[in-house]
Protein backbone atom coordinates (compact mmCIF):
# COMPACT_ATOMS: atom_id res chain seq x y z
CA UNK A 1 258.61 135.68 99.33
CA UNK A 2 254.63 136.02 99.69
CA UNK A 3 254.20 136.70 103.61
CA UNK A 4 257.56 135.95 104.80
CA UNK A 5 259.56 138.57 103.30
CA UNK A 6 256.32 141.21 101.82
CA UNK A 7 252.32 141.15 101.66
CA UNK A 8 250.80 141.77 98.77
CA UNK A 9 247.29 143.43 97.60
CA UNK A 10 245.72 143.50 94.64
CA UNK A 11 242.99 145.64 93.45
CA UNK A 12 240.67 147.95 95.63
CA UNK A 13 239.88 145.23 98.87
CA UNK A 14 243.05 146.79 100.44
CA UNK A 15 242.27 146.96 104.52
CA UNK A 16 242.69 150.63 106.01
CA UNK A 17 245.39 149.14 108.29
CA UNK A 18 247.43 148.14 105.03
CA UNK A 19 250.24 151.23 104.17
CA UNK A 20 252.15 150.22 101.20
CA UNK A 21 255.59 150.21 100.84
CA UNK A 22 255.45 150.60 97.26
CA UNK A 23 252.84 149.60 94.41
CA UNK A 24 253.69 148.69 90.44
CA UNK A 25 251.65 147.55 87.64
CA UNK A 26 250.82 144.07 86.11
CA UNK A 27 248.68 144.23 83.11
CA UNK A 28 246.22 146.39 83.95
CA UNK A 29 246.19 145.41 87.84
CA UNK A 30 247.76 147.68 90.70
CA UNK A 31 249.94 145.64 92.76
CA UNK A 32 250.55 147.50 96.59
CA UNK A 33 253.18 145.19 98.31
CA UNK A 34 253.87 146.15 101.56
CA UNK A 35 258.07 144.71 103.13
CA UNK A 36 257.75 143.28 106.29
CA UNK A 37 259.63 145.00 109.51
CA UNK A 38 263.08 144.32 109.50
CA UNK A 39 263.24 142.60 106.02
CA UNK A 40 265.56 144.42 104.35
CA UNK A 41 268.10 144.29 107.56
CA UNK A 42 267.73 140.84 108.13
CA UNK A 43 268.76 140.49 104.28
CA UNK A 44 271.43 142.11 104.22
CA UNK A 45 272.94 140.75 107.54
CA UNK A 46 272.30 136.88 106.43
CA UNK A 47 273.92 137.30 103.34
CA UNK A 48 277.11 137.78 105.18
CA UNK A 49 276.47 134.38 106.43
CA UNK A 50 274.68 132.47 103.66
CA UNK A 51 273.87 132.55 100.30
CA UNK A 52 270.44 133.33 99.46
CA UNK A 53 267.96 131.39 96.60
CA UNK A 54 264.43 133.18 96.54
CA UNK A 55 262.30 130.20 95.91
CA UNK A 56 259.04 131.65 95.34
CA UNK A 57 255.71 130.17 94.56
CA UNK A 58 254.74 133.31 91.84
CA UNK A 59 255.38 133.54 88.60
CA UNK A 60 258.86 135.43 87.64
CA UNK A 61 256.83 138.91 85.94
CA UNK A 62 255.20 139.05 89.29
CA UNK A 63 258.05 138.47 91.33
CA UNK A 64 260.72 139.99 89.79
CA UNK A 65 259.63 143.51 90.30
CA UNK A 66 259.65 142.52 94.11
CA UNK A 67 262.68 140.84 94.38
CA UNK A 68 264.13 143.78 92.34
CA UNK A 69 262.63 146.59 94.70
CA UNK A 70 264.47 144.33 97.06
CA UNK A 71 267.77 143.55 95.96
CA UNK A 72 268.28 146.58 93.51
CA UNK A 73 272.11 145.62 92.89
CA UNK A 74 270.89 141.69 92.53
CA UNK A 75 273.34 141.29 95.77
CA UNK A 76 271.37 139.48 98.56
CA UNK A 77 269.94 136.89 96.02
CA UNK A 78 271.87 134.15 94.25
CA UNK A 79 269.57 132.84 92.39
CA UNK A 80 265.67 133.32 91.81
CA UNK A 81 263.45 130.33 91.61
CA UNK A 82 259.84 130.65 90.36
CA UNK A 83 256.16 128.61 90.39
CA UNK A 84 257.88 126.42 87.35
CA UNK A 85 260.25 125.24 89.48
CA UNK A 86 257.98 123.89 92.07
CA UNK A 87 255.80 120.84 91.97
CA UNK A 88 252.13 121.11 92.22
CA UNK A 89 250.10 118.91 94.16
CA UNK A 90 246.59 119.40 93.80
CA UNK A 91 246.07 123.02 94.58
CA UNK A 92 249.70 123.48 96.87
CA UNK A 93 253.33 124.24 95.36
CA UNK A 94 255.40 122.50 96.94
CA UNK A 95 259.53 123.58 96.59
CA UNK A 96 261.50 120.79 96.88
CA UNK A 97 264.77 121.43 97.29
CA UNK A 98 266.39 118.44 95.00
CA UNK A 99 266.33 121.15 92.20
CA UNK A 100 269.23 123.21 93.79
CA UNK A 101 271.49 120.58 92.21
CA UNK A 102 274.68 122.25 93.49
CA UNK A 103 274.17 122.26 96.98
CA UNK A 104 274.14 119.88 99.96
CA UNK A 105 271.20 119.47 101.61
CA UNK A 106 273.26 119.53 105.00
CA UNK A 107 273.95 123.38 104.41
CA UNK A 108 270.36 123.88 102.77
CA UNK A 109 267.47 125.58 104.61
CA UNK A 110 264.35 126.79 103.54
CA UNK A 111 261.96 129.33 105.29
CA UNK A 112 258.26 129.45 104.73
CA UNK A 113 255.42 130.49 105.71
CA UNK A 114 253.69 127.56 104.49
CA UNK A 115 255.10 124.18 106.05
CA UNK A 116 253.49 122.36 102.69
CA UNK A 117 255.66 124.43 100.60
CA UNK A 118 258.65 122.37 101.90
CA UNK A 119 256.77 119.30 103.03
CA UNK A 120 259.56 117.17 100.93
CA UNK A 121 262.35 118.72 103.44
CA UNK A 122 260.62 119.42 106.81
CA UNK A 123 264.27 118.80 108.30
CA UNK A 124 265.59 121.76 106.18
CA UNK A 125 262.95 124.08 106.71
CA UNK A 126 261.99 126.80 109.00
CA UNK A 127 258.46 127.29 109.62
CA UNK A 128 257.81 131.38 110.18
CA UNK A 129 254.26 133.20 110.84
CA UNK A 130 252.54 134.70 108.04
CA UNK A 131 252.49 138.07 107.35
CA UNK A 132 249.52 140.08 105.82
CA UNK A 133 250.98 143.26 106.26
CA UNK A 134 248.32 144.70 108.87
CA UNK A 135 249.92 143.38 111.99
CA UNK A 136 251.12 146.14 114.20
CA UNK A 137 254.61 145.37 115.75
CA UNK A 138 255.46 142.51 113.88
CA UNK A 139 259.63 141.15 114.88
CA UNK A 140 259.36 137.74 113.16
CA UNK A 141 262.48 138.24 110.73
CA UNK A 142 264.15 139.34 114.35
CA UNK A 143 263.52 136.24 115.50
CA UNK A 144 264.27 133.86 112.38
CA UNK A 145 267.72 136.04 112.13
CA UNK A 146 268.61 135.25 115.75
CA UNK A 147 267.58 131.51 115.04
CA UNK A 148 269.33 131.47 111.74
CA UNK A 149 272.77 132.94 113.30
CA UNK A 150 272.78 129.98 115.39
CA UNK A 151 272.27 127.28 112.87
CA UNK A 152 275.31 129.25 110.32
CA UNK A 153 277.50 126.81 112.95
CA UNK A 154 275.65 123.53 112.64
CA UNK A 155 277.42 121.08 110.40
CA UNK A 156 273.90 119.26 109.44
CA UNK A 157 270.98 121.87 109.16
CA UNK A 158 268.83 119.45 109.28
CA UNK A 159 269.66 117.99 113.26
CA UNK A 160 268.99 121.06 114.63
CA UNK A 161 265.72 122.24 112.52
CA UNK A 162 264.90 118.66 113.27
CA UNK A 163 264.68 119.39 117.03
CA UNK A 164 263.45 122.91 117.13
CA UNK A 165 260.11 122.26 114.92
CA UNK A 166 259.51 118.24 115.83
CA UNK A 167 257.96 118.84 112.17
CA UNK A 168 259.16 114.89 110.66
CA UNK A 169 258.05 113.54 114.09
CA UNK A 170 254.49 114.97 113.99
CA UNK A 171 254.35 113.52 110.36
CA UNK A 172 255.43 109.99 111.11
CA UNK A 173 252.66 110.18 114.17
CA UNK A 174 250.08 111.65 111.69
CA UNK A 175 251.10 108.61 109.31
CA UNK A 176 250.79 106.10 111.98
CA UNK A 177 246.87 107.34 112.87
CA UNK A 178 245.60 106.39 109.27
């Protein structure tokens, strides 16, 4: 969710370049979140083709106001997953997608910003560029909803992610050096 779907500010260090989408309150803290380009479309248009888990790092009474400015009719996302359901490894959360009991991992893929956040499934997930909500012409979910059309086809995720990002290779050769 956090810079791959919306940025997020807190407090007054908000940049100038930064327009909010929309803002709520947590506590006594302003949240301004700001929905990347094309978010909403890209949503709506995947969910025709998949179903969609938010598996999110942040803790559910920070996320669910999000996810609910978001998905107002709790359409586009099956299921919400929070920080409790990901593993923590020193100061990472890591979302490892054995939890989603239900599903086969063939037909599973996960997009992040963070590769670590999926480094149990690098074959399932889809590595896409942060987003801080100051960049000016930013297409990203454009490209990741081109990418992901393709792969609705594939009968194993995982063989094509595989060759796109090279991500398991470079990890076995990182292995190998130590």
């Amino acid at each position: 969710m956090d810079e791959t779907l919306i940025a997020a500010k807190f407090g007054k260090n908000i940049p100038s370049s930064f327009e909010k989408t929309f803002s709520y309150c947590l506590g006594d803290q302003e949240i301004q979140v700001k929905v990347r380009p094309y978010a909403l479309d890209c949503l709506e248009k995947l969910a025709n083709m998949y179903e969609i888990i938010v598996f999110t790092a942040g803790q559910q009474e920070y996320a669910d106001p999000i996810l609910d400015y978001l998905d107002p009719d709790r359409k586009l996302f099956k299921k919400r997953l929070y920080r409790p359901s990901c593993l923590r490894l020193q100061n990472f959360y890591v979302k490892d997608l054995d939890i989603v009991l239900d599903r086969d991992k063939e037909k599973m893929i996960i997009v992040d910003n963070s590769i670590i956040s999926f480094a149990f499934d690098l074959d399932n997930g889809v590595p896409i560029n942060s987003f801080y909500g100051t960049e000016a012409d930013d297409k990203e979910l454009l490209f990741l909803y081109s990418y992901l059309e393709e792969l609705n086809s594939a009968k194993d995720v995982k063989i094509p992610i595989s060759q796109s990002f090279k991500l398991s290779e470079m990890q076995k050769a990182m292995l190998k050096k130590q």
